[in-house]
PDB file of N, CA and C in Angstrom:
ATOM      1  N   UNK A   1       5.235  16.952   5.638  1.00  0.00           N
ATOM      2  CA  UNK A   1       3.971  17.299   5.038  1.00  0.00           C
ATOM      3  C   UNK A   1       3.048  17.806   6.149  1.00  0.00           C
ATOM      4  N   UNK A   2       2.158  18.791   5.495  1.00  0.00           N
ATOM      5  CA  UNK A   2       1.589  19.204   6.680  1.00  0.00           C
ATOM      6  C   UNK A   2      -0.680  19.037   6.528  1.00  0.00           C
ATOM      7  N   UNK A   3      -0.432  18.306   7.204  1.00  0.00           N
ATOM      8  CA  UNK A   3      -2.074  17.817   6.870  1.00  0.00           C
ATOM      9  C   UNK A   3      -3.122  18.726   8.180  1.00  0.00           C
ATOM     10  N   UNK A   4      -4.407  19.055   7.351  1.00  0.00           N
ATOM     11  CA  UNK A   4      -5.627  19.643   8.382  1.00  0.00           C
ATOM     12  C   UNK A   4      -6.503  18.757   8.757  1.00  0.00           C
ATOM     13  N   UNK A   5      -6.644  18.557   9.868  1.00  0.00           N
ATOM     14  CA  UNK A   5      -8.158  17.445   9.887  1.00  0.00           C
ATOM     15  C   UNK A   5      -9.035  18.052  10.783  1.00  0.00           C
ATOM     16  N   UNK A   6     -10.460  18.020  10.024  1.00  0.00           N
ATOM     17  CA  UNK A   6     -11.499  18.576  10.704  1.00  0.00           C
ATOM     18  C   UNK A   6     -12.122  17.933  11.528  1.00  0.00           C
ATOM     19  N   UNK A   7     -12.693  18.219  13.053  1.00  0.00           N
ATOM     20  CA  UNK A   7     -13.396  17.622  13.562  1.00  0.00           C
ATOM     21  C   UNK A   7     -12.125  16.936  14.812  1.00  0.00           C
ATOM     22  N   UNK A   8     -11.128  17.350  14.485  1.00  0.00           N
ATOM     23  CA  UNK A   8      -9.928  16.869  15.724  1.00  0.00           C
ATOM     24  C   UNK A   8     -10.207  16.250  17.236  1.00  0.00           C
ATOM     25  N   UNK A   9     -11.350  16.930  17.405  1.00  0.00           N
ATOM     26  CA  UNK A   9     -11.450  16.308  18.985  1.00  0.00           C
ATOM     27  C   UNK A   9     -12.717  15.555  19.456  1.00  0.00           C
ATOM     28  N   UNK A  10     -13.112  14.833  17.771  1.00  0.00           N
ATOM     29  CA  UNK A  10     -14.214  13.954  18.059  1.00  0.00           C
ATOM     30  C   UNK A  10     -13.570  12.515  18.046  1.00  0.00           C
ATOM     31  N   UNK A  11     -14.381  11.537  18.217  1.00  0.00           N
ATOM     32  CA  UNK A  11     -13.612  10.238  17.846  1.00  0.00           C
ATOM     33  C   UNK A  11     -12.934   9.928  16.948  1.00  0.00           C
ATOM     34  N   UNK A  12     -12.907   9.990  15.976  1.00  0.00           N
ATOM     35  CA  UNK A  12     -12.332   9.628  14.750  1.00  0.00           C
ATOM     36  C   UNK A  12     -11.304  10.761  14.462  1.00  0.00           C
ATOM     37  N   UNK A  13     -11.647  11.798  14.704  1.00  0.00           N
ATOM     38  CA  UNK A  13     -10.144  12.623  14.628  1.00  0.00           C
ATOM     39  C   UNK A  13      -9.466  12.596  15.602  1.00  0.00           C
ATOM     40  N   UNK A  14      -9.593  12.413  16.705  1.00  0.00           N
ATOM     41  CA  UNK A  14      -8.624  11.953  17.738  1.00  0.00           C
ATOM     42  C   UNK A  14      -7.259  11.038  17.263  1.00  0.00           C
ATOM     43  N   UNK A  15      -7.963  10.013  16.624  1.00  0.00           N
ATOM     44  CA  UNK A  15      -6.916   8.701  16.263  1.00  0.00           C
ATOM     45  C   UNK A  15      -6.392   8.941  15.504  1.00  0.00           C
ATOM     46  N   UNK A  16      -7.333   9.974  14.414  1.00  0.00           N
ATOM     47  CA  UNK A  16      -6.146  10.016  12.980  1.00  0.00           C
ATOM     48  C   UNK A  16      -5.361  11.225  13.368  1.00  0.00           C
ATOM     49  N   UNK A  17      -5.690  12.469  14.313  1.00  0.00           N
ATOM     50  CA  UNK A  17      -4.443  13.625  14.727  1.00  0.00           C
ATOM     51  C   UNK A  17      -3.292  12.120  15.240  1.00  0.00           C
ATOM     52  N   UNK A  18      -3.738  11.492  16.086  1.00  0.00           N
ATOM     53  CA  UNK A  18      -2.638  10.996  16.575  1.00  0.00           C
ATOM     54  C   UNK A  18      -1.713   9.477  16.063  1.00  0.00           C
ATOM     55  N   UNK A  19      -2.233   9.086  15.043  1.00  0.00           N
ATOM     56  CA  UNK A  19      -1.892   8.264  13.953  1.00  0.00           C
ATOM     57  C   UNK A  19      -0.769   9.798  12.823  1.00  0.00           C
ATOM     58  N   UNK A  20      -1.411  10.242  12.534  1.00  0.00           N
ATOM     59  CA  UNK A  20      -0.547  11.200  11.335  1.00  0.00           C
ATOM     60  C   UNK A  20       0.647  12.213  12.092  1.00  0.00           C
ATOM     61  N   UNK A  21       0.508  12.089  13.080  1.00  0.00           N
ATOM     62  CA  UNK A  21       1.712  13.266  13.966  1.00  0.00           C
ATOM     63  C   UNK A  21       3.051  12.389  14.453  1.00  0.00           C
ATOM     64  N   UNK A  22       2.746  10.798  13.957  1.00  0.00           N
ATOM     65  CA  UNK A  22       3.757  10.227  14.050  1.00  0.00           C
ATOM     66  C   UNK A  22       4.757  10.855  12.984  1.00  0.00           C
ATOM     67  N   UNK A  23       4.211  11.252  11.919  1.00  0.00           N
ATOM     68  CA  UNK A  23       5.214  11.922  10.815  1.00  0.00           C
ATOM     69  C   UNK A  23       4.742  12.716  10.205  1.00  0.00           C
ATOM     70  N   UNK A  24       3.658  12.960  10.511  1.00  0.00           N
ATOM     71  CA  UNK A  24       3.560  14.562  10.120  1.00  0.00           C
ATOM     72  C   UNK A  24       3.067  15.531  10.729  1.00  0.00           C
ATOM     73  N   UNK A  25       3.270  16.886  10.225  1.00  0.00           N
ATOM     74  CA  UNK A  25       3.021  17.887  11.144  1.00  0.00           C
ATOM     75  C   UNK A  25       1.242  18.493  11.026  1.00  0.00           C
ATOM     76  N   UNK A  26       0.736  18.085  11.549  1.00  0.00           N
ATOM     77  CA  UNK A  26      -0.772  18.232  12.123  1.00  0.00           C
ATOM     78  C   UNK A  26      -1.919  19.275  12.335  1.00  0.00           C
ATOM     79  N   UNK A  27      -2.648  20.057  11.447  1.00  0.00           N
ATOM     80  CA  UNK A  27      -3.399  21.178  12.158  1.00  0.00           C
ATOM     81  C   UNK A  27      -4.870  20.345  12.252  1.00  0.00           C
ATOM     82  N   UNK A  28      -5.064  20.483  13.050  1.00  0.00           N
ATOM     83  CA  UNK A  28      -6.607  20.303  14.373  1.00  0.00           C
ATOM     84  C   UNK A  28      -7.594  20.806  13.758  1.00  0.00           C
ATOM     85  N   UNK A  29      -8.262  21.012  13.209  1.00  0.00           N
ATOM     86  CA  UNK A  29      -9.963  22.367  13.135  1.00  0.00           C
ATOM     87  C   UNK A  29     -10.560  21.405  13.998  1.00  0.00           C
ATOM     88  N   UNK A  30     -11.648  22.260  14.760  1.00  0.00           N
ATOM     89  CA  UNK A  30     -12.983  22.012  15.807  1.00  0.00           C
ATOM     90  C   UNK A  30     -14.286  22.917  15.773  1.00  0.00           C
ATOM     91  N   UNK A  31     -15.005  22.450  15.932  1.00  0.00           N
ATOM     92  CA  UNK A  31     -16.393  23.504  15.976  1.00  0.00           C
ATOM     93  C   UNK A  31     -15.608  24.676  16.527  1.00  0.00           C
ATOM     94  N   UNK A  32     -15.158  24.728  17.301  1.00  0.00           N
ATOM     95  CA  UNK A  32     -14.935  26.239  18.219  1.00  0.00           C
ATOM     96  C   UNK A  32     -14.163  26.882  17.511  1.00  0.00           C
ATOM     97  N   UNK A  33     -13.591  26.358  16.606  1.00  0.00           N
ATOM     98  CA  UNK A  33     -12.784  27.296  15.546  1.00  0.00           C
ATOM     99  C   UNK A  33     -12.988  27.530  14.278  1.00  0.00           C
ATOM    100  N   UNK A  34     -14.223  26.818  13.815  1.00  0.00           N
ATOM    101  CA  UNK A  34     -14.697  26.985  12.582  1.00  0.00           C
ATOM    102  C   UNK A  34     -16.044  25.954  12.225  1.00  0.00           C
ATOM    103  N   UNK A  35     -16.878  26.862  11.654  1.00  0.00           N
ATOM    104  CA  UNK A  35     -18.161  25.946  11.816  1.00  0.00           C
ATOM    105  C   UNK A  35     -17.959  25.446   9.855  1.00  0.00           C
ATOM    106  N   UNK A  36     -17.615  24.382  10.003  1.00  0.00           N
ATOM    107  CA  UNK A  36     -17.398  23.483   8.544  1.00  0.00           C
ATOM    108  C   UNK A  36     -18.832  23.552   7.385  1.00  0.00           C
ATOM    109  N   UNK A  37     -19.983  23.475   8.449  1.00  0.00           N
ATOM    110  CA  UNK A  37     -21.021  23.685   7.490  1.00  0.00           C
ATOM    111  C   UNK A  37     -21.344  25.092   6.677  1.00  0.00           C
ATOM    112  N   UNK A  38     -20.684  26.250   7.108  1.00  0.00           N
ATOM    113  CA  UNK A  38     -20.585  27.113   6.195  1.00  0.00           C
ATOM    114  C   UNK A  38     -19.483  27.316   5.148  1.00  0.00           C
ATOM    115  N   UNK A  39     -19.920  27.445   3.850  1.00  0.00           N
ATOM    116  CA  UNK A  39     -19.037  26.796   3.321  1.00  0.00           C
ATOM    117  C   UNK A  39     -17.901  28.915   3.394  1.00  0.00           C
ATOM    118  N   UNK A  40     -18.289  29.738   3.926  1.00  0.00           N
ATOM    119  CA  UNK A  40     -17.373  31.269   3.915  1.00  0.00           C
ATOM    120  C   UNK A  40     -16.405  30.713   5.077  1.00  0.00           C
ATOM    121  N   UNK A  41     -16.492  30.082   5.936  1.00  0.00           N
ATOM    122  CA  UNK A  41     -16.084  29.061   7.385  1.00  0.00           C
ATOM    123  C   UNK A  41     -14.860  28.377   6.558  1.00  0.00           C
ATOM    124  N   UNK A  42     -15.242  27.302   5.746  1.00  0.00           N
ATOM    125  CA  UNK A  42     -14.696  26.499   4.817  1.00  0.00           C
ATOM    126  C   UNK A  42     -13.312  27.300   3.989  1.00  0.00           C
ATOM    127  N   UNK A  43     -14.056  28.116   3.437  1.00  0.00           N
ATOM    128  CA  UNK A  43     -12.880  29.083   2.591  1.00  0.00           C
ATOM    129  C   UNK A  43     -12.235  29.759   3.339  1.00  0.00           C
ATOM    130  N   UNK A  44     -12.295  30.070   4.381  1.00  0.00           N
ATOM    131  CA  UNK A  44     -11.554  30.533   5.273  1.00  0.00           C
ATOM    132  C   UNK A  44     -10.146  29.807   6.003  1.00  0.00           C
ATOM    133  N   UNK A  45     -10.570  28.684   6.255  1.00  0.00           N
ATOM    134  CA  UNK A  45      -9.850  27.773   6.580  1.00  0.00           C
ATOM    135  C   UNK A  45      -8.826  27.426   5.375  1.00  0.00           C
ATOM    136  N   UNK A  46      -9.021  27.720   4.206  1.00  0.00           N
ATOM    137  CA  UNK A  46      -8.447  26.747   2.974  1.00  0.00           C
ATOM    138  C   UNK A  46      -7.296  27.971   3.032  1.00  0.00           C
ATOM    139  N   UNK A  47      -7.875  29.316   2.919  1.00  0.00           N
ATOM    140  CA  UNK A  47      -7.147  30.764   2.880  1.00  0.00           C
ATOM    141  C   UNK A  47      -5.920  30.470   3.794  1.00  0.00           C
ATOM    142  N   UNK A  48      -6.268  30.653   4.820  1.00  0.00           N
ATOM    143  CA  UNK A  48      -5.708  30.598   6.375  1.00  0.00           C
ATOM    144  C   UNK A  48      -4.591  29.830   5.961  1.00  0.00           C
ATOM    145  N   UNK A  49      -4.857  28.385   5.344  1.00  0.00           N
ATOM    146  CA  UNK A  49      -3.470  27.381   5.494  1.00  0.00           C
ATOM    147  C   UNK A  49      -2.759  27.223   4.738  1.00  0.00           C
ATOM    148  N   UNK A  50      -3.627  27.599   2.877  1.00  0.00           N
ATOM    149  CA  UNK A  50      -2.762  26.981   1.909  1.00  0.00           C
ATOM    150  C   UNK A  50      -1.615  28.715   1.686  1.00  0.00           C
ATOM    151  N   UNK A  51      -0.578  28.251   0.992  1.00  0.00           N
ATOM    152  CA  UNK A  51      -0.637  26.481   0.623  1.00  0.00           C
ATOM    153  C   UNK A  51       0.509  25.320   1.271  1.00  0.00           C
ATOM    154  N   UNK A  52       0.289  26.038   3.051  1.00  0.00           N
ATOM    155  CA  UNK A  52       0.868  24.766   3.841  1.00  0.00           C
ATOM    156  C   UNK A  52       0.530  23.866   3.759  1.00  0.00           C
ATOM    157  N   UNK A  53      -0.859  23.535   4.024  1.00  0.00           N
ATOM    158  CA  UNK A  53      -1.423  22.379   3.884  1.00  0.00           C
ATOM    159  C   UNK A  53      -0.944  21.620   2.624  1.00  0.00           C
ATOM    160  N   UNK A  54      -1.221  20.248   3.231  1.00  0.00           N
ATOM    161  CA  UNK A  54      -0.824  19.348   1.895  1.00  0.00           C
ATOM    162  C   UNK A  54      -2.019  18.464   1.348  1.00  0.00           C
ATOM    163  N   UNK A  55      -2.303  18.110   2.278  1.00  0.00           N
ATOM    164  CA  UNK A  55      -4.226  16.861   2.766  1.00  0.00           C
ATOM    165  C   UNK A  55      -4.917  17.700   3.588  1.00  0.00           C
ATOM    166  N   UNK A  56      -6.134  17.283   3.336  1.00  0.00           N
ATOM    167  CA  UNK A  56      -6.993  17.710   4.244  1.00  0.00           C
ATOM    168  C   UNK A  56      -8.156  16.628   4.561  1.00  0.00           C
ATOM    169  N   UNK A  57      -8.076  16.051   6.231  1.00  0.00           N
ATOM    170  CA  UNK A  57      -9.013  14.916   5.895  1.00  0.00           C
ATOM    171  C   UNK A  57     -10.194  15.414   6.734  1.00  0.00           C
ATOM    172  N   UNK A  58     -11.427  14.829   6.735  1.00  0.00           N
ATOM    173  CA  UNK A  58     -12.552  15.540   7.014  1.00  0.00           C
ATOM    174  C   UNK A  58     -12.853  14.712   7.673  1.00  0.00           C
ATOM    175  N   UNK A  59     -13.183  14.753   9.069  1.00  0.00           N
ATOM    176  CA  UNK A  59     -13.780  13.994  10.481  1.00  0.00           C
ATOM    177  C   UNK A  59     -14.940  14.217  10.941  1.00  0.00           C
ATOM    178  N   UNK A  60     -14.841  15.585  11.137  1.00  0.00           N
ATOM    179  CA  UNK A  60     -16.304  15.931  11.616  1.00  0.00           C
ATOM    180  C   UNK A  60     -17.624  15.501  11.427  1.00  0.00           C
ATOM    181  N   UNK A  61     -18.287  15.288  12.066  1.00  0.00           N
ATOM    182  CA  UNK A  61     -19.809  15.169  12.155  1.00  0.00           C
ATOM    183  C   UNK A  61     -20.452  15.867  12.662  1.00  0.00           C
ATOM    184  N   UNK A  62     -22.122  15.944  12.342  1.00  0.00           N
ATOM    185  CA  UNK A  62     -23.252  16.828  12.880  1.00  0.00           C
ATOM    186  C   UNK A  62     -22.827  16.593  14.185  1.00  0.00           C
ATOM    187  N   UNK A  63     -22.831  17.752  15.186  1.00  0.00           N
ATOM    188  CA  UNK A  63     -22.449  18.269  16.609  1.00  0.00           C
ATOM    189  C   UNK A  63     -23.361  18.024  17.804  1.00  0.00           C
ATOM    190  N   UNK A  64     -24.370  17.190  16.962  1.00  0.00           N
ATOM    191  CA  UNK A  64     -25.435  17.427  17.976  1.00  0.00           C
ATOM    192  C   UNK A  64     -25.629  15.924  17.730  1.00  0.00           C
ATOM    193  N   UNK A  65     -25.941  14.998  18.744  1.00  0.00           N
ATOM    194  CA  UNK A  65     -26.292  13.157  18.768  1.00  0.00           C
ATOM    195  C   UNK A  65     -27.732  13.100  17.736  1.00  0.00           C
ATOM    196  N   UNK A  66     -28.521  14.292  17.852  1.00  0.00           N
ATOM    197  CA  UNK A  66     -29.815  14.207  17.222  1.00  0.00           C
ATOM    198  C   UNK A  66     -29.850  14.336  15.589  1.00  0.00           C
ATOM    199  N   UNK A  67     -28.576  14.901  15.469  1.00  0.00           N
ATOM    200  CA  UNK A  67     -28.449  15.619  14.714  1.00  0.00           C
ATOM    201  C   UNK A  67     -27.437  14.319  13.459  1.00  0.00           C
ATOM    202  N   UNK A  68     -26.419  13.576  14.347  1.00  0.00           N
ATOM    203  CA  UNK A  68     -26.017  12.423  13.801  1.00  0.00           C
ATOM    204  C   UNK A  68     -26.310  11.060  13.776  1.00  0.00           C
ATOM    205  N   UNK A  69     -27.742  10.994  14.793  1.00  0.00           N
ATOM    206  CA  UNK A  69     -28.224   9.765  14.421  1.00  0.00           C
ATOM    207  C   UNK A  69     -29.094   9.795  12.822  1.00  0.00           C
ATOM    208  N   UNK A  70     -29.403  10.813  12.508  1.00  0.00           N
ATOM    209  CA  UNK A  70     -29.844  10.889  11.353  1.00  0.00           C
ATOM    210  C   UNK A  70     -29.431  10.202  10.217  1.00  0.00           C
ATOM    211  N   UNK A  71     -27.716  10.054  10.147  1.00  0.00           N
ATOM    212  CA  UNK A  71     -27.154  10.000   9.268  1.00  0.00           C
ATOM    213  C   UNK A  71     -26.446   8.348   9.431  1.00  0.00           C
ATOM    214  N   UNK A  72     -26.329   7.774   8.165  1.00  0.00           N
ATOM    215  CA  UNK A  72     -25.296   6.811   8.046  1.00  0.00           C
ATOM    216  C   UNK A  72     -24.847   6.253   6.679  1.00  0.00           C
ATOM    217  N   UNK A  73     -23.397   6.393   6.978  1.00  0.00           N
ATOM    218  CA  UNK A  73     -22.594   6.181   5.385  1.00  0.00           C
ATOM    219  C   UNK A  73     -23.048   7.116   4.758  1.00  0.00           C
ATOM    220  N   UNK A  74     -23.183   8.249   5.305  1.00  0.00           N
ATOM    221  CA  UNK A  74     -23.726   9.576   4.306  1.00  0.00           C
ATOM    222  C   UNK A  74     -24.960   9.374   3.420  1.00  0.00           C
ATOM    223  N   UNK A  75     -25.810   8.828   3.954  1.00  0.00           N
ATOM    224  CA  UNK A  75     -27.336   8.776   3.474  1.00  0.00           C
ATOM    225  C   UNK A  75     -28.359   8.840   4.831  1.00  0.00           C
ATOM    226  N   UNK A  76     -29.140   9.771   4.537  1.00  0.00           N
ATOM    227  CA  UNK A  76     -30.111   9.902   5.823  1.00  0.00           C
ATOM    228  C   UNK A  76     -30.660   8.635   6.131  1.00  0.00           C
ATOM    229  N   UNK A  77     -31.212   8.417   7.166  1.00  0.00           N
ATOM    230  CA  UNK A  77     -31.873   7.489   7.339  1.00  0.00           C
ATOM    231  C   UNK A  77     -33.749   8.364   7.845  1.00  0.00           C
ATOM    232  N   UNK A  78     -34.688   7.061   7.365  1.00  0.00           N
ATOM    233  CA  UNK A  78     -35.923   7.334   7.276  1.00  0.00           C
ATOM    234  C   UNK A  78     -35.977   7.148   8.977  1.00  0.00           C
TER     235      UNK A  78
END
């Protein structure tokens, strides 16, 4: 099976590229290869893989510390 995970070379995608490549075969996305918040970025990516892809798990976070302290459990914080 072949799974995409976004955000590959932040913390959390680090572990899961290298948790899921025990058995399966792995594509990476990173800011430098696709900016996720656009969603033409987004469709691009979906174009590009399917229909290799099988999963697609989503890692990424805002890119900027200012930008992700904002956030937690996906609700802004005041």
């Amino acid at each position: 099976m072949k799974i995409m995970i976004t955000g590959g070379n932040g913390q959390l995608g680090i572990d899961c590229v290298r948790i899921f490549r025990k058995a399966h075969e792995v594509v990476s996305v990173d800011l430098d290869e696709a900016d996720i918040t656009q969603l033409p970025e987004v469709e691009r990516l979906v174009q590009t893989f399917t229909p290799d892809i099988h999963s697609m798990y989503h890692c990424a976070i805002p890119y900027t510390s200012k930008k992700a302290k904002r956030f937690y459990i996906g609700k802004p914080l005041s």
